[in-house]
C-alpha atoms as a PDB file:
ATOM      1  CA  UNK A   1     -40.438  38.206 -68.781  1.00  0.00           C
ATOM      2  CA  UNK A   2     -37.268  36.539 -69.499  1.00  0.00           C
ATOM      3  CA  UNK A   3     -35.724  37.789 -73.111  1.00  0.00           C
ATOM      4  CA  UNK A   4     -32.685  36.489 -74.944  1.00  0.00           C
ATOM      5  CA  UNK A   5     -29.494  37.664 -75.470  1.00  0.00           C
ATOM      6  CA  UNK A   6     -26.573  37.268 -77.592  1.00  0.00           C
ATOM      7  CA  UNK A   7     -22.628  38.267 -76.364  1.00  0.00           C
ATOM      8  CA  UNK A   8     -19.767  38.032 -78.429  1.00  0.00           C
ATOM      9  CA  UNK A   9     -16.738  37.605 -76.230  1.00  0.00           C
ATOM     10  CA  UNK A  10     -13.374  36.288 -76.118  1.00  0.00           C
ATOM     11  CA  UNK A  11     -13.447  32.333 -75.127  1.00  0.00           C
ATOM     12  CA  UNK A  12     -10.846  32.669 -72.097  1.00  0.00           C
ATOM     13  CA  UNK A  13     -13.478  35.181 -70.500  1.00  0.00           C
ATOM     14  CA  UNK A  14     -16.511  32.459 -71.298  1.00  0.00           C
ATOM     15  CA  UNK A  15     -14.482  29.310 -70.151  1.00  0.00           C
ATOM     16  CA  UNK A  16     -13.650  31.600 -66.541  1.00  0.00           C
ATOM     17  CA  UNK A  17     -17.209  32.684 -66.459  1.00  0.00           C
ATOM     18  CA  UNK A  18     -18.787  29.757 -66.714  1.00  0.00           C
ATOM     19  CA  UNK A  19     -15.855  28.192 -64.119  1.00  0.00           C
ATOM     20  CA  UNK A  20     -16.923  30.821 -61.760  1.00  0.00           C
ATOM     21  CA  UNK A  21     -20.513  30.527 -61.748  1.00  0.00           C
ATOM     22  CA  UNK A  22     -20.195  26.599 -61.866  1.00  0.00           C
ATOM     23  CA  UNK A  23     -18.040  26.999 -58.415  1.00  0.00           C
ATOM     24  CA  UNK A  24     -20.776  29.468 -56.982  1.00  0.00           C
ATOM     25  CA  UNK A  25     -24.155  27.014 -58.083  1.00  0.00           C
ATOM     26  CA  UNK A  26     -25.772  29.134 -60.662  1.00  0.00           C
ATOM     27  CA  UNK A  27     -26.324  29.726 -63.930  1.00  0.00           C
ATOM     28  CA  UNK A  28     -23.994  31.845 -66.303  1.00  0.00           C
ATOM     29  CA  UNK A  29     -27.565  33.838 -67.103  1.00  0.00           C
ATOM     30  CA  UNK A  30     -28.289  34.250 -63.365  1.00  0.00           C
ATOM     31  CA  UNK A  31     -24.611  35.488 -63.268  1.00  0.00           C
ATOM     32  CA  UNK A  32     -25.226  37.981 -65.833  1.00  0.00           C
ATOM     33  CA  UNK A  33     -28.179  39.206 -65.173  1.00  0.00           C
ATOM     34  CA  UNK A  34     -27.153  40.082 -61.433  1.00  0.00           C
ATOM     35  CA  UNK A  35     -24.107  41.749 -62.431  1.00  0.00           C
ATOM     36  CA  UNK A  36     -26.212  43.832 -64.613  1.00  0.00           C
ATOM     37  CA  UNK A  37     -28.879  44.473 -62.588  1.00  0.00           C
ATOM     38  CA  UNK A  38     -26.638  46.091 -59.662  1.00  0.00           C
ATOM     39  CA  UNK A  39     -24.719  47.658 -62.175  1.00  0.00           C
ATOM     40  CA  UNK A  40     -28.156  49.744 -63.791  1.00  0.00           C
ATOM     41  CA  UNK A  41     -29.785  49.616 -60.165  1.00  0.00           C
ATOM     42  CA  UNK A  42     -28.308  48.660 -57.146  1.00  0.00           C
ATOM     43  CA  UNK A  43     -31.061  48.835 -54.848  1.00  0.00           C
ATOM     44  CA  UNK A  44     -33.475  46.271 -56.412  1.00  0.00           C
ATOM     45  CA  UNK A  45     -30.874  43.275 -56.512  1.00  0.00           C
ATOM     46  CA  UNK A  46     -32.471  40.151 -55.170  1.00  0.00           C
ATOM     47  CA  UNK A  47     -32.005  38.181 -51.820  1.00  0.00           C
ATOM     48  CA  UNK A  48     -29.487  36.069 -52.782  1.00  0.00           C
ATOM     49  CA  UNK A  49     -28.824  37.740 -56.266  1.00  0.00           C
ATOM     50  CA  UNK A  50     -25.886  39.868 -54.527  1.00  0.00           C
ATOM     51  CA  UNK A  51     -22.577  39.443 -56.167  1.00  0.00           C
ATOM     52  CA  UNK A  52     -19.410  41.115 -55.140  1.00  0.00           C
ATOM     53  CA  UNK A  53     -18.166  43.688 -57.121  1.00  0.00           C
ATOM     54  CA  UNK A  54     -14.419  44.682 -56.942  1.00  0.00           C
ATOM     55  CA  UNK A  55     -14.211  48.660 -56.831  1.00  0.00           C
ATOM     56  CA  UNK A  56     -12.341  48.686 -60.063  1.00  0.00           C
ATOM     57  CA  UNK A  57     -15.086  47.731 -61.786  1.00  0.00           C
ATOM     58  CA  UNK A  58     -17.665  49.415 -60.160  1.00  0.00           C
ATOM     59  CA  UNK A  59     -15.654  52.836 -61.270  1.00  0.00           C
ATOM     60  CA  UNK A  60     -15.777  51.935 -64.544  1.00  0.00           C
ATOM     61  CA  UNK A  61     -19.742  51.443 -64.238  1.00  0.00           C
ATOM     62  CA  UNK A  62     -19.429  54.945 -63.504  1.00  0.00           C
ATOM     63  CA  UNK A  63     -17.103  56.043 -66.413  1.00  0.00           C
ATOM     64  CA  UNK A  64     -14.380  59.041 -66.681  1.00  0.00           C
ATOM     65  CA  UNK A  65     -14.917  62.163 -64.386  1.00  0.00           C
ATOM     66  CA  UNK A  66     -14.850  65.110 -67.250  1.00  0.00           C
ATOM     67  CA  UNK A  67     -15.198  68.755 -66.974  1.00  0.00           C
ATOM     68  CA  UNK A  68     -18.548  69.532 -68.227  1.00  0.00           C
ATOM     69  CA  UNK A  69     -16.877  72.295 -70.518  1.00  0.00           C
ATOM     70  CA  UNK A  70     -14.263  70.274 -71.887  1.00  0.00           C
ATOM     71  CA  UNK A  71     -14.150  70.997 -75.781  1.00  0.00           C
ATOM     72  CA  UNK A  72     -13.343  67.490 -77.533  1.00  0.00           C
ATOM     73  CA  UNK A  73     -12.703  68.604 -80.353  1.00  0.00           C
ATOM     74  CA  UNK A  74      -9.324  70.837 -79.122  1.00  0.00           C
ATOM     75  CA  UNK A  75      -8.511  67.900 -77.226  1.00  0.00           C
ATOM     76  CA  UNK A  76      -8.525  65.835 -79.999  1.00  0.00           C
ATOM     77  CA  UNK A  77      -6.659  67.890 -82.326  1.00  0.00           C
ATOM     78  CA  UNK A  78      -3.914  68.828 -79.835  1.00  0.00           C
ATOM     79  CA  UNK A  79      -3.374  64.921 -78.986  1.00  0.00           C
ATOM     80  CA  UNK A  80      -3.053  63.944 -82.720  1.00  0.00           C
ATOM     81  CA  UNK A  81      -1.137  67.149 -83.235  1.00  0.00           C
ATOM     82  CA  UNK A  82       1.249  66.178 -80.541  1.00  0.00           C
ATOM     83  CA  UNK A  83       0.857  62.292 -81.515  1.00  0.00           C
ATOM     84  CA  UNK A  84       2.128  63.240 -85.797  1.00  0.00           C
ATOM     85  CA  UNK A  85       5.111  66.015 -84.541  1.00  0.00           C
END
């Protein structure tokens, strides 16, 4: 079932996006929703669905490698600390 959606975002990135997928024969929803489907999970994108992916943005699909003790709150106060000297 196909659901709307609504983006906000900036016009240059809209005007390119829609240039791209123009270029490449599909719809700026089909576009989308490929992107976002082998972002979430990889292994059920579509025969012709696949859309190349640069490695930069894959690694930020998989966000910041943290220590899984790493106390925010410190780290917060010692950056502003250090930020206000």
């Amino acid at each position: 079932m196909d659901t709307k959606l609504t983006l906000k975002l900036d016009k240059s990135v809209i005007d390119g996006a829609k240039d791209y997928a123009s270029t490449h024969k599909r719809s700026l929803s089909k576009l989308v929703e490929s992107y976002l489907r082998s972002l979430i999970n990889p292994q059920e994108s579509k025969d012709g669905d696949e859309i190349k992916i640069s490695p930069f943005v894959k690694s930020m699909s998989k966000g910041p490698k943290l220590p899984l003790d790493l106390n925010y709150r410190k780290e917060n106060i010692d950056r502003l600390s250090e930020k206000y000297k």
